[in-house]
N, C-alpha and C. Protein backbone atom coordinates (compact mmCIF):
# COMPACT_ATOMS: atom_id res chain seq x y z
N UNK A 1 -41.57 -43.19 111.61
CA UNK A 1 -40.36 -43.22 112.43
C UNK A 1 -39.22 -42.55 111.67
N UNK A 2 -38.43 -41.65 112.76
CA UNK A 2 -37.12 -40.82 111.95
C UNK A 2 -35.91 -42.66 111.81
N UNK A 3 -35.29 -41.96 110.89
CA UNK A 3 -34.11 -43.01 110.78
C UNK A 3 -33.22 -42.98 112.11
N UNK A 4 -32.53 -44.21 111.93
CA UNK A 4 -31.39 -44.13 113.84
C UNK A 4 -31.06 -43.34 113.67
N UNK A 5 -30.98 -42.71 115.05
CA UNK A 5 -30.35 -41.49 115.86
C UNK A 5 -30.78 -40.95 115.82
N UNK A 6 -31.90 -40.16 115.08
CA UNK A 6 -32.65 -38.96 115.02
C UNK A 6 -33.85 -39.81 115.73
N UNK A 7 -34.18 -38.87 117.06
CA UNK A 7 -35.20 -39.24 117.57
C UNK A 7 -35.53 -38.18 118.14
N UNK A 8 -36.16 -37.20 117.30
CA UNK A 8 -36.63 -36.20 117.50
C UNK A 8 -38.01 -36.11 117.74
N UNK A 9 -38.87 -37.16 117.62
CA UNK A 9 -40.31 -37.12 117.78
C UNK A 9 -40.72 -37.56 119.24
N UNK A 10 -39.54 -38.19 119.86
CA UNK A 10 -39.19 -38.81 121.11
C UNK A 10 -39.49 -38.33 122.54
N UNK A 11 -39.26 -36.62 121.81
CA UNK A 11 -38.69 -35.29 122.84
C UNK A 11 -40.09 -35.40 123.43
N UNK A 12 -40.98 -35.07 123.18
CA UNK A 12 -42.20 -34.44 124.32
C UNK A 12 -42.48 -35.12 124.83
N UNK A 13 -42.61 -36.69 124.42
CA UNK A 13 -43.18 -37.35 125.38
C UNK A 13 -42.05 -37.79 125.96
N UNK A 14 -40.55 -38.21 126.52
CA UNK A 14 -39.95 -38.18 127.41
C UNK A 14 -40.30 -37.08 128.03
N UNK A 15 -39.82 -36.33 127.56
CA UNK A 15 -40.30 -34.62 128.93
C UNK A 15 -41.55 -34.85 129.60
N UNK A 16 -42.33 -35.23 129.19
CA UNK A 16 -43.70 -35.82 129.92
C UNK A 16 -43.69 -36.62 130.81
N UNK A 17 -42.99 -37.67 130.10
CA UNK A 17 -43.19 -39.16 130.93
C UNK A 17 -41.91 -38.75 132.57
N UNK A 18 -40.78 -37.79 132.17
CA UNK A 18 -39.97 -37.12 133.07
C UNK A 18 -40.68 -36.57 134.40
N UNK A 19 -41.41 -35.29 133.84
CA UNK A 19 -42.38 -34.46 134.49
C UNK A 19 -43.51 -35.37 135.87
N UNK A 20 -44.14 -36.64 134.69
CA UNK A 20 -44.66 -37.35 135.64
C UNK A 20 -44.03 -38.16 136.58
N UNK A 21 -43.26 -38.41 136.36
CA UNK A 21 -42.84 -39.48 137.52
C UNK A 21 -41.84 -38.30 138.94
N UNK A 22 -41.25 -37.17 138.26
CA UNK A 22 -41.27 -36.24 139.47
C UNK A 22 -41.93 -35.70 140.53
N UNK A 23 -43.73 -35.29 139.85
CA UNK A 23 -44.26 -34.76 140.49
C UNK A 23 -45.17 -35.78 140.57
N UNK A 24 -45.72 -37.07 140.50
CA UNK A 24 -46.38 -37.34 141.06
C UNK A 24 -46.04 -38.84 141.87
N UNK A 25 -45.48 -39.87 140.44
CA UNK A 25 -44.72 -41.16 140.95
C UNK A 25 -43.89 -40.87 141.93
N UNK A 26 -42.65 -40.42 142.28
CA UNK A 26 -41.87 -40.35 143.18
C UNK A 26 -41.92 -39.65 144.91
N UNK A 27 -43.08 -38.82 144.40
CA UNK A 27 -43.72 -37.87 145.80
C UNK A 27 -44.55 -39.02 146.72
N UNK A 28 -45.08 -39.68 145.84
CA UNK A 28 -46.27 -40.26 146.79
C UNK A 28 -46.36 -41.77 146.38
N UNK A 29 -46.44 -42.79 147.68
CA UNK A 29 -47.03 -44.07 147.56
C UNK A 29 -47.79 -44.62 147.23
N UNK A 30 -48.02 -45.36 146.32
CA UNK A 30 -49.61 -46.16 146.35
C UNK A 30 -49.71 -47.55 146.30
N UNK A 31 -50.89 -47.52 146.82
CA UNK A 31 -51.44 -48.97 147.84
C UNK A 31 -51.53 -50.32 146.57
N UNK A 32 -52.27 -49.73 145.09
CA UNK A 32 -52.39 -50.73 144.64
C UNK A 32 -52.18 -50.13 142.31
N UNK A 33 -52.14 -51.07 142.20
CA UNK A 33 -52.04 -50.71 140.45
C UNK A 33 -53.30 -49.40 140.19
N UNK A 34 -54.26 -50.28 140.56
CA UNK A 34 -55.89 -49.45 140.69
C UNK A 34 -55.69 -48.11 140.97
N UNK A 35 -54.72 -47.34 142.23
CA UNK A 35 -54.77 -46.49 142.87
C UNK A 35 -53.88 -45.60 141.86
N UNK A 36 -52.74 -46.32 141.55
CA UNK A 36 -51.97 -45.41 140.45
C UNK A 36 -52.70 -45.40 139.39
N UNK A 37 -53.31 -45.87 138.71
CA UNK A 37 -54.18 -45.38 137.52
C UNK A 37 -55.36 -44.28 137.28
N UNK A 38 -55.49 -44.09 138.56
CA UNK A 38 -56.49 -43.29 139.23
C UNK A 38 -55.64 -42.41 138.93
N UNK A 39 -54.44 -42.17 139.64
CA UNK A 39 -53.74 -41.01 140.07
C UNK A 39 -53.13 -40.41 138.86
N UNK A 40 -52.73 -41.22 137.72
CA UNK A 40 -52.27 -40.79 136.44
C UNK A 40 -53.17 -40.26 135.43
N UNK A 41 -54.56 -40.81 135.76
CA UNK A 41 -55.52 -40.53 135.14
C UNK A 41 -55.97 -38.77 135.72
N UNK A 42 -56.03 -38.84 136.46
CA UNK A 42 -56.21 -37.87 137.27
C UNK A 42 -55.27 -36.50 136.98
N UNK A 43 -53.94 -36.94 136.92
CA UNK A 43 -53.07 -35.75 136.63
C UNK A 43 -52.59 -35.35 135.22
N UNK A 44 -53.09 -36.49 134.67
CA UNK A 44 -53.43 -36.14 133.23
C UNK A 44 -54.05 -35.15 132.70
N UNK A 45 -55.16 -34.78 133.37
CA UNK A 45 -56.71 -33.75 132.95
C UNK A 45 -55.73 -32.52 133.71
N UNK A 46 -55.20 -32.96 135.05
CA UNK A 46 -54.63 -31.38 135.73
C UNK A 46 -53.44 -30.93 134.58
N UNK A 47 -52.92 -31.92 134.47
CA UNK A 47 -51.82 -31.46 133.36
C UNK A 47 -52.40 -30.71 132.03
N UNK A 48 -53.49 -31.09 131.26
CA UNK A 48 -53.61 -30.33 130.19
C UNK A 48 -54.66 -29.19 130.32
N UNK A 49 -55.56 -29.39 131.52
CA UNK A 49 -56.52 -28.45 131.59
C UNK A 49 -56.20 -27.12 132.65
N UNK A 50 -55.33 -27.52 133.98
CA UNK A 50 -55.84 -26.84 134.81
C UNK A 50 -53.56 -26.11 135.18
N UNK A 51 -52.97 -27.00 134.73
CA UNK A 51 -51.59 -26.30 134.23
C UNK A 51 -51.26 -24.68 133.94
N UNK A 52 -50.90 -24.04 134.36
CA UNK A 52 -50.73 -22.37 133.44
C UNK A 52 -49.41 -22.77 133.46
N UNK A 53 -48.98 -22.40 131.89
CA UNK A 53 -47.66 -22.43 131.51
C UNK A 53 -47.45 -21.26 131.12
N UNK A 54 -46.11 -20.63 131.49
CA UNK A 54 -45.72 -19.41 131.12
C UNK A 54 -45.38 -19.24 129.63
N UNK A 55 -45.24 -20.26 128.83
CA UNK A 55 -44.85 -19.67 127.36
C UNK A 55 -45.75 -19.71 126.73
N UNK A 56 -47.21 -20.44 127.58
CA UNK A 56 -48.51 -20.31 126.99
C UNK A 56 -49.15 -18.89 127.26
N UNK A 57 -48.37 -17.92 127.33
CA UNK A 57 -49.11 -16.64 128.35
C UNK A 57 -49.87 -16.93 129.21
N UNK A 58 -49.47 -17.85 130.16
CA UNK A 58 -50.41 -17.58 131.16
C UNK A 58 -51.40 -18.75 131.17
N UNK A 59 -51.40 -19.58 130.53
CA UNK A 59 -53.08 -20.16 130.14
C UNK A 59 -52.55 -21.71 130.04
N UNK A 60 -53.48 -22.55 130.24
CA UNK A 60 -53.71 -23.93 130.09
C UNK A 60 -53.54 -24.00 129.13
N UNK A 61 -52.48 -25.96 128.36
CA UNK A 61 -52.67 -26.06 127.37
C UNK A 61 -54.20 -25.75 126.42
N UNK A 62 -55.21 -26.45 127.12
CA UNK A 62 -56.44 -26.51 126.18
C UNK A 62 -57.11 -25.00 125.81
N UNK A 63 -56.72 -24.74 127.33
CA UNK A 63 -57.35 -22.78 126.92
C UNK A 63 -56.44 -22.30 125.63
N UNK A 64 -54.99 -22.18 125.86
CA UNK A 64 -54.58 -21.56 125.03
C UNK A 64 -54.98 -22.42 123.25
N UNK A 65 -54.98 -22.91 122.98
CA UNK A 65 -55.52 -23.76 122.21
C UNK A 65 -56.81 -23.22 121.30
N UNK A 66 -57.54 -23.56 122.30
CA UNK A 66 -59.05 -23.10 121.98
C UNK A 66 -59.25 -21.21 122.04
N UNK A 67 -58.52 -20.59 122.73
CA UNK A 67 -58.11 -19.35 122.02
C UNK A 67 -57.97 -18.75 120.71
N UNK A 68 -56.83 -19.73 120.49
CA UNK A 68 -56.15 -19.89 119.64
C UNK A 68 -57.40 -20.03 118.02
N UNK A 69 -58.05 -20.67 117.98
CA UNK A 69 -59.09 -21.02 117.32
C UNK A 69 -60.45 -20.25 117.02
């Protein structure tokens, strides 16, 4: 852990936890706990596999990655 105030390790996963609840929590209803876990689980894999990010050129986190390698 950084010392108070510096919470710089903080950053990605707010931007994440941000990201998700835009595009998927807030768009759409669900019936039960079960159903959202599904659905987070679910956009989890779209998020790192099937995503093209432009500062990734183009490519999925994992593609660019494994490129990378």
């Amino acid at each position: 852990m950084s010392r108070k105030g510096n919470c710089q390790e903080n950053a990605v996963m707010e931007n994440f936890f941000s990201v998700i609840k835009s595009e998927l929590f807030y768009l759409n209803k669900f019936d039960s706990i079960a159903s959202l876990k599904r659905q987070i689980v679910h956009y989890i894999d779209y998020y790192n596999n099937d995503r093209i990010k432009l500062k990734l050129k183009g490519l999925s986190p994992v593609k660019y990655r494994t490129q990378a390698a």
